[in-house]
PDB file of N, CA and C in Angstrom:
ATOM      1  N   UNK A   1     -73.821 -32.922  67.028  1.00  0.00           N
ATOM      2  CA  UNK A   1     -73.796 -32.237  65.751  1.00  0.00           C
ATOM      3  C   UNK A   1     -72.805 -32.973  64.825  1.00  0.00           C
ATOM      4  N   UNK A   2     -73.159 -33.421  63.758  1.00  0.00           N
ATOM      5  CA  UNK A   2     -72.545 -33.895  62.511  1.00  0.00           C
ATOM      6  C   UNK A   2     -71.106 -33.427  62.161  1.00  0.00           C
ATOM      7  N   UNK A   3     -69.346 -33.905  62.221  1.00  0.00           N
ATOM      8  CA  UNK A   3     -69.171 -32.901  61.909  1.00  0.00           C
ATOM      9  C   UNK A   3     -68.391 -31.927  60.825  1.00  0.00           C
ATOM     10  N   UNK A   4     -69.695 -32.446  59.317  1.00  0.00           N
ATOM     11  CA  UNK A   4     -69.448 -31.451  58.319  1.00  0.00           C
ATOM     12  C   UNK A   4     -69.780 -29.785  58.772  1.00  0.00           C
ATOM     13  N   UNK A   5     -71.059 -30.169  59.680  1.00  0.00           N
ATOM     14  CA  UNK A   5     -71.619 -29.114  60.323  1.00  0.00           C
ATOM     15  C   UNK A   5     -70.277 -27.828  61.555  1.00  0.00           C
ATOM     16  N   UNK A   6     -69.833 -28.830  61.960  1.00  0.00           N
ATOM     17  CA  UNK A   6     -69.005 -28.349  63.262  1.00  0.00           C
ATOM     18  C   UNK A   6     -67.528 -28.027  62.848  1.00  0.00           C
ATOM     19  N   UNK A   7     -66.846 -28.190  61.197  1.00  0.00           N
ATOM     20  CA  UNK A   7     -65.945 -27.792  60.726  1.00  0.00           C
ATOM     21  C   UNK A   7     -66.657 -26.542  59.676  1.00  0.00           C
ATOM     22  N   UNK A   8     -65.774 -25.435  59.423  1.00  0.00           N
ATOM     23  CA  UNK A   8     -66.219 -24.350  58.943  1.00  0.00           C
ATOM     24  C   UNK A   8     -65.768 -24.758  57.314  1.00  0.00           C
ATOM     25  N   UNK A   9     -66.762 -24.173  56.501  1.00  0.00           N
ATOM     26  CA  UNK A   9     -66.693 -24.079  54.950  1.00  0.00           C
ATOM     27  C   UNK A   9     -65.018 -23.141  54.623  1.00  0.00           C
ATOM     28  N   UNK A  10     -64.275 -23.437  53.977  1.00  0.00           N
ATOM     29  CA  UNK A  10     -63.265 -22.016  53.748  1.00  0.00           C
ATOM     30  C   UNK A  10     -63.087 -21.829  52.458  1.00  0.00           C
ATOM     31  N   UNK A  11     -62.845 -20.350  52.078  1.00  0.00           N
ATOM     32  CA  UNK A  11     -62.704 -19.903  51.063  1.00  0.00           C
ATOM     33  C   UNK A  11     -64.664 -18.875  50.274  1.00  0.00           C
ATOM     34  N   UNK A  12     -64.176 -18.495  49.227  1.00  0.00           N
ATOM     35  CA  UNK A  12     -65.112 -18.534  48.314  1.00  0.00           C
ATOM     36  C   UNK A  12     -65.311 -19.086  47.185  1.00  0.00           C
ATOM     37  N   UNK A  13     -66.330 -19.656  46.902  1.00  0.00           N
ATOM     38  CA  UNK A  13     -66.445 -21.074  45.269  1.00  0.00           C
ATOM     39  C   UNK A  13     -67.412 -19.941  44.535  1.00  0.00           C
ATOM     40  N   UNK A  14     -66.528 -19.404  43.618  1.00  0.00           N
ATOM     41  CA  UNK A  14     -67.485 -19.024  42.649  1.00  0.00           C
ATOM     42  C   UNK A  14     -68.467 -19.525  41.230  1.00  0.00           C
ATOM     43  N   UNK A  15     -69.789 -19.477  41.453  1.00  0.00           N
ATOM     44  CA  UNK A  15     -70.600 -19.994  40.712  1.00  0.00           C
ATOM     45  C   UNK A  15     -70.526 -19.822  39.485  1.00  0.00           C
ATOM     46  N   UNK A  16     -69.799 -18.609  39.222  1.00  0.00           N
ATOM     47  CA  UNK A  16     -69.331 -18.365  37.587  1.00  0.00           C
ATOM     48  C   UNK A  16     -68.276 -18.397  37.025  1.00  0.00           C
ATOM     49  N   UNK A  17     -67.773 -19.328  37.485  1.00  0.00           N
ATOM     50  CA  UNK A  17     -66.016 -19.504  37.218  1.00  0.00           C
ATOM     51  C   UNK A  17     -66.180 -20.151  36.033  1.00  0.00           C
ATOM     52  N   UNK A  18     -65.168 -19.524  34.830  1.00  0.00           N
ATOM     53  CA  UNK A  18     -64.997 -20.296  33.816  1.00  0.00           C
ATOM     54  C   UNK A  18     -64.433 -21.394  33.539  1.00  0.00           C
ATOM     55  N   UNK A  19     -64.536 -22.285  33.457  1.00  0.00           N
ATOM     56  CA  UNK A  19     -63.284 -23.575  33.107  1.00  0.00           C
ATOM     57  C   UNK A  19     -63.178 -23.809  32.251  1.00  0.00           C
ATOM     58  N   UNK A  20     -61.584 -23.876  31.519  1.00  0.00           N
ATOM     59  CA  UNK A  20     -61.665 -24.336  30.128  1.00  0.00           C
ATOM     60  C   UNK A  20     -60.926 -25.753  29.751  1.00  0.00           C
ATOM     61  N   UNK A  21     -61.128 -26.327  29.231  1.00  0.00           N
ATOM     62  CA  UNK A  21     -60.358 -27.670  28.763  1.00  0.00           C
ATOM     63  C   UNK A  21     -58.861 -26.805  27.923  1.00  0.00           C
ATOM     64  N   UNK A  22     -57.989 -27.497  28.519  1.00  0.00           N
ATOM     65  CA  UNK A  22     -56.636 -27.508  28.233  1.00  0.00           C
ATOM     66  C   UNK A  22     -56.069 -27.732  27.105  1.00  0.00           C
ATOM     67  N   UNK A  23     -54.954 -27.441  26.201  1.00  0.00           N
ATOM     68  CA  UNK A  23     -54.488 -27.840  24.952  1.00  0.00           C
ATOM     69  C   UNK A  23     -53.133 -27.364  25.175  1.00  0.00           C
ATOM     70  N   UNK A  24     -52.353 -28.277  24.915  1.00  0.00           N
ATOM     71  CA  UNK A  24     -50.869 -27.530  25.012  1.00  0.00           C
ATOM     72  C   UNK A  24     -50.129 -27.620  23.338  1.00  0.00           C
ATOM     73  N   UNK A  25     -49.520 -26.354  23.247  1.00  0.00           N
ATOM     74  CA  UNK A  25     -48.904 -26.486  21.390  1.00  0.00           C
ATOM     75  C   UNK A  25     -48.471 -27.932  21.161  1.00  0.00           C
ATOM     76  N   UNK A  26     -47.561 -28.223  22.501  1.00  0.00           N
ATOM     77  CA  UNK A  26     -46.701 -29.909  22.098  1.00  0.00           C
ATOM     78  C   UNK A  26     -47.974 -30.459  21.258  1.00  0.00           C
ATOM     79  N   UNK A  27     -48.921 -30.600  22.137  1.00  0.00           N
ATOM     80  CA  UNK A  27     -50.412 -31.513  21.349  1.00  0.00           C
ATOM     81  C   UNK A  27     -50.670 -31.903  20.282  1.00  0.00           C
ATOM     82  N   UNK A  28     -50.008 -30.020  19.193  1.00  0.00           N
ATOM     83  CA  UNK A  28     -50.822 -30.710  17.955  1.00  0.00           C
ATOM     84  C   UNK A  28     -50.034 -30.761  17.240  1.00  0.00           C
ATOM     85  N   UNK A  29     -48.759 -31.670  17.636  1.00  0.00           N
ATOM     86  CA  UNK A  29     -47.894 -32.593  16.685  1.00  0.00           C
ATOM     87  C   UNK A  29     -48.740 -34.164  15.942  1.00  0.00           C
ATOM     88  N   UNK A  30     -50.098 -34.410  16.768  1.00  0.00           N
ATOM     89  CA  UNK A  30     -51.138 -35.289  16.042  1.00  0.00           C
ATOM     90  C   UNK A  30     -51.332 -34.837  14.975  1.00  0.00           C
ATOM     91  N   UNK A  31     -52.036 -33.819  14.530  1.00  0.00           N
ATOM     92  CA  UNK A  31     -52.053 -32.789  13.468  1.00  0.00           C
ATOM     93  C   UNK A  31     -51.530 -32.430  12.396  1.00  0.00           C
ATOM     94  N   UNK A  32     -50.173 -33.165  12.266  1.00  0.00           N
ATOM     95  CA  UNK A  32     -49.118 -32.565  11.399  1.00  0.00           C
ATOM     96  C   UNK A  32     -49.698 -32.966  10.172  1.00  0.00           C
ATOM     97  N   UNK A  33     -50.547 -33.398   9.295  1.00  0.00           N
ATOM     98  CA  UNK A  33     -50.668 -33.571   8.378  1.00  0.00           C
ATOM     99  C   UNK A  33     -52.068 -32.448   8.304  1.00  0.00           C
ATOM    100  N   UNK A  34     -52.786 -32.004   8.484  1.00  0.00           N
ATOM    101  CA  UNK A  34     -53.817 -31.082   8.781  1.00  0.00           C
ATOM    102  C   UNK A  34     -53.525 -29.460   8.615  1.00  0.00           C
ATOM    103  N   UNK A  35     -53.961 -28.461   7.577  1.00  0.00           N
ATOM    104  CA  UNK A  35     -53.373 -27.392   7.351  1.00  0.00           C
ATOM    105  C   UNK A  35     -54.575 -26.807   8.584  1.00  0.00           C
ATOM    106  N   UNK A  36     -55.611 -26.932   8.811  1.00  0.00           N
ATOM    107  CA  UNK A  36     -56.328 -26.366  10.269  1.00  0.00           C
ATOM    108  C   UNK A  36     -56.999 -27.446  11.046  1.00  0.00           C
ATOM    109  N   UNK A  37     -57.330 -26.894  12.856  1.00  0.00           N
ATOM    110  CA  UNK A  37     -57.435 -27.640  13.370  1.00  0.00           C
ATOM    111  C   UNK A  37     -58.579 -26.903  13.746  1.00  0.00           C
ATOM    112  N   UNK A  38     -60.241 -27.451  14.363  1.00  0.00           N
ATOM    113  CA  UNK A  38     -61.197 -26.393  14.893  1.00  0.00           C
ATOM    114  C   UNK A  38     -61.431 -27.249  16.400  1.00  0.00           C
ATOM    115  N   UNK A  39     -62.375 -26.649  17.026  1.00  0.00           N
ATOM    116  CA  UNK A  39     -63.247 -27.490  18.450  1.00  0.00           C
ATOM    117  C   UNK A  39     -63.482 -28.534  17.817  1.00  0.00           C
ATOM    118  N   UNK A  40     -64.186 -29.395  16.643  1.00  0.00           N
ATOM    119  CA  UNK A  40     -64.394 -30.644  16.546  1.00  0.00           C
ATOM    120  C   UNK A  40     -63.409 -31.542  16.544  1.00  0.00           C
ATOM    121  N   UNK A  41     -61.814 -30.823  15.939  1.00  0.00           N
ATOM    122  CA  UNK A  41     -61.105 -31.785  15.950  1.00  0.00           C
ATOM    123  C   UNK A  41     -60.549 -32.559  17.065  1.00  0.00           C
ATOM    124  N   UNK A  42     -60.393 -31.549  17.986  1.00  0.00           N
ATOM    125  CA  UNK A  42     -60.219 -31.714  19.262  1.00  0.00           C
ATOM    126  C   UNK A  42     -61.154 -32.696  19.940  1.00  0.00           C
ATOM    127  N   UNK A  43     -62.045 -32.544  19.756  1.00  0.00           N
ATOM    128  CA  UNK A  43     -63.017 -33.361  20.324  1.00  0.00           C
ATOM    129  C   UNK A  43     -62.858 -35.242  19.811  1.00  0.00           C
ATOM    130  N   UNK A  44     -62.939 -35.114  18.858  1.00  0.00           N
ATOM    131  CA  UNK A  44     -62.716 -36.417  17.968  1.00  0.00           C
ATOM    132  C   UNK A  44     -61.675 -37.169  18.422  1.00  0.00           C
ATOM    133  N   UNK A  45     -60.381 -36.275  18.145  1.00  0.00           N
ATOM    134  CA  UNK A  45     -59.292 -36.743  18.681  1.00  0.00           C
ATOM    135  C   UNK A  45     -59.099 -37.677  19.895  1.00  0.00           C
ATOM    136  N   UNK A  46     -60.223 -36.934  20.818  1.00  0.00           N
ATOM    137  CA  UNK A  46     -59.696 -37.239  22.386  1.00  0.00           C
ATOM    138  C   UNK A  46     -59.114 -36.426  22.972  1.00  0.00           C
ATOM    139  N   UNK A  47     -58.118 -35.332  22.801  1.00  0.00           N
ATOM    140  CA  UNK A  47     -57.780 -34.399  23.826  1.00  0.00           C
ATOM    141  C   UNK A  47     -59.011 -33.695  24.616  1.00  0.00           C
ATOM    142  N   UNK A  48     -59.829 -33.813  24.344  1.00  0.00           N
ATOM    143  CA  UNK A  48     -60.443 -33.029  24.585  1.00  0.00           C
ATOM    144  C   UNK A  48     -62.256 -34.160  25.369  1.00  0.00           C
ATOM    145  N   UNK A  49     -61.972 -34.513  26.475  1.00  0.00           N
ATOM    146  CA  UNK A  49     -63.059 -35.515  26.528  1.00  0.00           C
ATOM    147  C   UNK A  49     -64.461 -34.609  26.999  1.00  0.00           C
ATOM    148  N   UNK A  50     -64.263 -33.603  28.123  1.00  0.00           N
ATOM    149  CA  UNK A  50     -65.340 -33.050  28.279  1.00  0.00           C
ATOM    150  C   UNK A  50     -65.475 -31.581  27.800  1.00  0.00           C
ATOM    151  N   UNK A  51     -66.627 -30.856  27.332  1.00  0.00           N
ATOM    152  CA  UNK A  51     -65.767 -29.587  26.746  1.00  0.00           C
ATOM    153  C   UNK A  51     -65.781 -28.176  27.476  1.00  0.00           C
ATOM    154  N   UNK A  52     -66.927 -28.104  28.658  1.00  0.00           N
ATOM    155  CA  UNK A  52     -66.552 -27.401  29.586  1.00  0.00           C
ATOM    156  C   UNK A  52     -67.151 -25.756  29.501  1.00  0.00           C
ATOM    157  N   UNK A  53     -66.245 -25.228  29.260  1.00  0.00           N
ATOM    158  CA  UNK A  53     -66.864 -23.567  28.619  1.00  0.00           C
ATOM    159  C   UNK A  53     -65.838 -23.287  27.632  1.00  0.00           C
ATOM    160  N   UNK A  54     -64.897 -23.877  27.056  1.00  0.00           N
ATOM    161  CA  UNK A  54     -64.414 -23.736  25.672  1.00  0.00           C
ATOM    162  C   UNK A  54     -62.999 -24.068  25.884  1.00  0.00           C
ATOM    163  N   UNK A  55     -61.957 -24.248  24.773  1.00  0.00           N
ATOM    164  CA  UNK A  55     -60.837 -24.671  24.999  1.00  0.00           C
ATOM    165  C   UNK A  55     -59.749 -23.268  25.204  1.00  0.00           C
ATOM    166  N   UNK A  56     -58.527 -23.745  25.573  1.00  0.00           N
ATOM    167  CA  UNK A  56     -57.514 -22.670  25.810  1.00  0.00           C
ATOM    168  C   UNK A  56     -56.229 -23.554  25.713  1.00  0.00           C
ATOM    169  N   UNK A  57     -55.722 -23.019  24.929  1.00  0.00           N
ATOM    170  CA  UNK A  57     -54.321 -23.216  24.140  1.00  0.00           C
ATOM    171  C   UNK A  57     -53.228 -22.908  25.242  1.00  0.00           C
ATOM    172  N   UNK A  58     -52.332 -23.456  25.578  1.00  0.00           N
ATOM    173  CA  UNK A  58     -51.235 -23.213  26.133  1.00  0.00           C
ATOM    174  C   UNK A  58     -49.427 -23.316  25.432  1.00  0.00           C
ATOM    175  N   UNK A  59     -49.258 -23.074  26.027  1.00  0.00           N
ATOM    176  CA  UNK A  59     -47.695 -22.602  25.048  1.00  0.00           C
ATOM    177  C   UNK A  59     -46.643 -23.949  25.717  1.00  0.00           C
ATOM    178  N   UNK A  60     -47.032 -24.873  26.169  1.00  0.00           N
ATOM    179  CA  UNK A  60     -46.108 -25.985  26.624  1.00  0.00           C
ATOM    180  C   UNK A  60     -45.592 -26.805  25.348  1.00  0.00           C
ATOM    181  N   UNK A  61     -44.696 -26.950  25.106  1.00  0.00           N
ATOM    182  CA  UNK A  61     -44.234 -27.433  23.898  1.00  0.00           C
ATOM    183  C   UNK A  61     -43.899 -26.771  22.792  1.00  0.00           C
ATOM    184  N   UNK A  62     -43.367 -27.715  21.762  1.00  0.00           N
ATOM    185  CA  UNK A  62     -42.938 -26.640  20.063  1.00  0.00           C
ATOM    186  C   UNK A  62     -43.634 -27.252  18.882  1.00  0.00           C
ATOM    187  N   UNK A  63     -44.055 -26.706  18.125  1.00  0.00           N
ATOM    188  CA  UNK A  63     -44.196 -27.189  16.793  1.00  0.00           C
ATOM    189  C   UNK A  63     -43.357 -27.214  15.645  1.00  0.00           C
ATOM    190  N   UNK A  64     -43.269 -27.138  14.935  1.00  0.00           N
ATOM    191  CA  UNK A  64     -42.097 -27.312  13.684  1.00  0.00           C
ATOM    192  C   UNK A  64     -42.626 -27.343  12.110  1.00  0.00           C
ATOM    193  N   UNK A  65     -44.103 -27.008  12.263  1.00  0.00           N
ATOM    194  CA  UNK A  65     -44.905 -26.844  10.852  1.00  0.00           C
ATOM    195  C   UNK A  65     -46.175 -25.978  11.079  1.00  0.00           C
ATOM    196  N   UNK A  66     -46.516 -25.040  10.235  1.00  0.00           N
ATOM    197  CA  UNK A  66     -47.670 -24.260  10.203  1.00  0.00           C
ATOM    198  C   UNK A  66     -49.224 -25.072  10.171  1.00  0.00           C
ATOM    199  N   UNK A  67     -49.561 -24.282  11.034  1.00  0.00           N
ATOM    200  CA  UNK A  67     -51.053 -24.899  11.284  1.00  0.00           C
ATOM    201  C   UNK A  67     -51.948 -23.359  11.965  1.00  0.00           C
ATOM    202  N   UNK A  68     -53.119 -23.899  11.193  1.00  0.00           N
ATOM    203  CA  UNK A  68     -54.118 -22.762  11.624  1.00  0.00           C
ATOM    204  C   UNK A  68     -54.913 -23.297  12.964  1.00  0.00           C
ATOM    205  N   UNK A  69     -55.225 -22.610  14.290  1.00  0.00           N
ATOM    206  CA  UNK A  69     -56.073 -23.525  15.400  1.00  0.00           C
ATOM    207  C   UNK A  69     -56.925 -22.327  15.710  1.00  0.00           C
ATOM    208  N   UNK A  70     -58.540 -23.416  15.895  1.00  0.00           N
ATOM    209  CA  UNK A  70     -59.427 -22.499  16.208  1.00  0.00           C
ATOM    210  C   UNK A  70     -59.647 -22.406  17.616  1.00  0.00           C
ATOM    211  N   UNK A  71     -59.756 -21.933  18.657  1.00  0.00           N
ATOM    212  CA  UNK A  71     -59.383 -21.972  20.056  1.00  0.00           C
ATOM    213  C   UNK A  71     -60.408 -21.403  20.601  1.00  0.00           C
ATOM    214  N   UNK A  72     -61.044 -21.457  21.742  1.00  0.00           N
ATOM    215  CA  UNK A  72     -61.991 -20.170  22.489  1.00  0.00           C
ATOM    216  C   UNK A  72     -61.092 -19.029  23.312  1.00  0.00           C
ATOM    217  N   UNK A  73     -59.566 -19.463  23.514  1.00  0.00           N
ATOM    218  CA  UNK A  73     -58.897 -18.250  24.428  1.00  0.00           C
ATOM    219  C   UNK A  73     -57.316 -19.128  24.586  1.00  0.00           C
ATOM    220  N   UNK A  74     -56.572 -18.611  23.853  1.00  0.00           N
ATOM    221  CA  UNK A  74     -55.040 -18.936  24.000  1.00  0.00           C
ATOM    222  C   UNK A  74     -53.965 -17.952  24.730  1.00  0.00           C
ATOM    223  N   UNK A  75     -53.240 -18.799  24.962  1.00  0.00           N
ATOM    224  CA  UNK A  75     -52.235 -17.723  25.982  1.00  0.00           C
ATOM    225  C   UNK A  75     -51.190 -16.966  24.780  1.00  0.00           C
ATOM    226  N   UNK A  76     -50.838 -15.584  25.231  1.00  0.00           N
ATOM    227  CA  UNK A  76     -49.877 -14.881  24.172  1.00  0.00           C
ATOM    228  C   UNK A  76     -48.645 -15.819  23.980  1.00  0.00           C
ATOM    229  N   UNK A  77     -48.131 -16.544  24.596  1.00  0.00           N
ATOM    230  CA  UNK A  77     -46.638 -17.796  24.303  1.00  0.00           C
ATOM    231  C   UNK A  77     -46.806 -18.194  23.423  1.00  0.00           C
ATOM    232  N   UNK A  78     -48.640 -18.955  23.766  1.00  0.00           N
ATOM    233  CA  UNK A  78     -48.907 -19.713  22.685  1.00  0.00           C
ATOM    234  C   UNK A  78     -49.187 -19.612  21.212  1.00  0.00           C
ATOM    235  N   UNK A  79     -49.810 -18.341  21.569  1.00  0.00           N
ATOM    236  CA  UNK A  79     -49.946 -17.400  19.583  1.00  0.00           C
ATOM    237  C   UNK A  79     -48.586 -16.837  19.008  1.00  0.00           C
ATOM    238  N   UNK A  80     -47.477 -16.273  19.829  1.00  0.00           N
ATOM    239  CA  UNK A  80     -46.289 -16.238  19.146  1.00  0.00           C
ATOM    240  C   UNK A  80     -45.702 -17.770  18.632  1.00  0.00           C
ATOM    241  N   UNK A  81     -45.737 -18.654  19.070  1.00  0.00           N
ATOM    242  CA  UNK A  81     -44.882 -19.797  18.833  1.00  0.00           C
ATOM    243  C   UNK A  81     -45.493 -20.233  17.974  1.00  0.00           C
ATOM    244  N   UNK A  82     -46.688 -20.395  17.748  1.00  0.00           N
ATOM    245  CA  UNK A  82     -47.578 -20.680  16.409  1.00  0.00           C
ATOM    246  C   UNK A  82     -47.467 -19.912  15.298  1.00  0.00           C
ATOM    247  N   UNK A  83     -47.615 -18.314  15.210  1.00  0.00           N
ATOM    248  CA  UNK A  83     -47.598 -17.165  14.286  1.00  0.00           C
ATOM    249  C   UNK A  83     -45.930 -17.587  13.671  1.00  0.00           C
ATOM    250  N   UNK A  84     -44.921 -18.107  14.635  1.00  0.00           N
ATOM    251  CA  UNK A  84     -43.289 -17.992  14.240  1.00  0.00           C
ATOM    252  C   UNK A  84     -43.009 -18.710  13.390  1.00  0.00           C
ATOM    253  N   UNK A  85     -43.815 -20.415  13.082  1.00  0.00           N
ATOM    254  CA  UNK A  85     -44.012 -21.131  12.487  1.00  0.00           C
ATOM    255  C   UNK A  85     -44.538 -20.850  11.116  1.00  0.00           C
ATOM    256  N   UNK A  86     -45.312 -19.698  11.522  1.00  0.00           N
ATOM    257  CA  UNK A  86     -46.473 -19.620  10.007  1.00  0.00           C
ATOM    258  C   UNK A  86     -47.487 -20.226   9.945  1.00  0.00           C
ATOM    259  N   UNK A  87     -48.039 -20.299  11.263  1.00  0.00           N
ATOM    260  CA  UNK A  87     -49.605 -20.135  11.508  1.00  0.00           C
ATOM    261  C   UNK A  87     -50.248 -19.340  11.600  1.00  0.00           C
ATOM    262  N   UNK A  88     -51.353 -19.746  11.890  1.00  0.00           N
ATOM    263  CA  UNK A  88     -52.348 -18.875  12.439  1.00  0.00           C
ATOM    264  C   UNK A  88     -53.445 -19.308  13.721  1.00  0.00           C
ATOM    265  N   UNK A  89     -53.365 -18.525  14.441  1.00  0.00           N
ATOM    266  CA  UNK A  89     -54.602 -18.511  15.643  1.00  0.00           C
ATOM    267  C   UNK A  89     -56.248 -17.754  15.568  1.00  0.00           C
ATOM    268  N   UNK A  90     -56.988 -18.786  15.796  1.00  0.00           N
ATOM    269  CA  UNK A  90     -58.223 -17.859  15.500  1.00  0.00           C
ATOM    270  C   UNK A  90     -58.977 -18.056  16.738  1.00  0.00           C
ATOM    271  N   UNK A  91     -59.748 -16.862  17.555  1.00  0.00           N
ATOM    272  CA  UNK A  91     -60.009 -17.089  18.837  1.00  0.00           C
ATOM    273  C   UNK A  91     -61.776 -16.537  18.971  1.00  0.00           C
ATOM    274  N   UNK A  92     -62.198 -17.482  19.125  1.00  0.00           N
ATOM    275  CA  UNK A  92     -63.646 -17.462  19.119  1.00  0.00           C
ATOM    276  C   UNK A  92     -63.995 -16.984  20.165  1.00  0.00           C
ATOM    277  N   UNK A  93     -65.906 -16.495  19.821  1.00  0.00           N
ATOM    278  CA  UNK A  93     -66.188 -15.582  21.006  1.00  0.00           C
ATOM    279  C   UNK A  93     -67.535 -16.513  21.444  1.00  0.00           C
TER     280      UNK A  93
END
């Protein structure tokens, strides 16, 4: 017997797991000249090479100028540290 066969599978892989492509605030210091940022920009840019089931904002890093970002699902760190600035977050469905 083969043995992928004769070692046991472990865990459960769920078929509907969402994955989202990553964005951290540090990121959109590229941006600084840009009063909003949407999914295309991201894309263009390069952060963003494959796109997955939508992007999600993370709160790693600081910004230091207002910017509007259009996001599919950001973490709460990440919408205070943006809103503190005098942004705005907009979170698509």
């Amino acid at each position: 017997m083969p043995l992928t066969r004769r070692i046991p599978k472990r865990g459960f892989k769920n078929p509907f797991r969402v994955e989202y492509a990553l964005v951290k605030v540090g990121d959109l210091e590229i941006f600084k000249g840009k009063e909003q940022i949407g999914v295309q920009d991201f894309i263009e840019s390069g952060f963003v090479k494959t796109m997955k089931d939508g992007i999600k904002l993370l709160s790693d890093g600081d910004i230091d100028f207002p910017i509007k970002v259009s996001v599919h699902k950001a973490s709460k760190k990440a919408i205070d540290k943006i809103k503190a600035k005098g942004g705005d977050v907009e979170v698509l469905i």
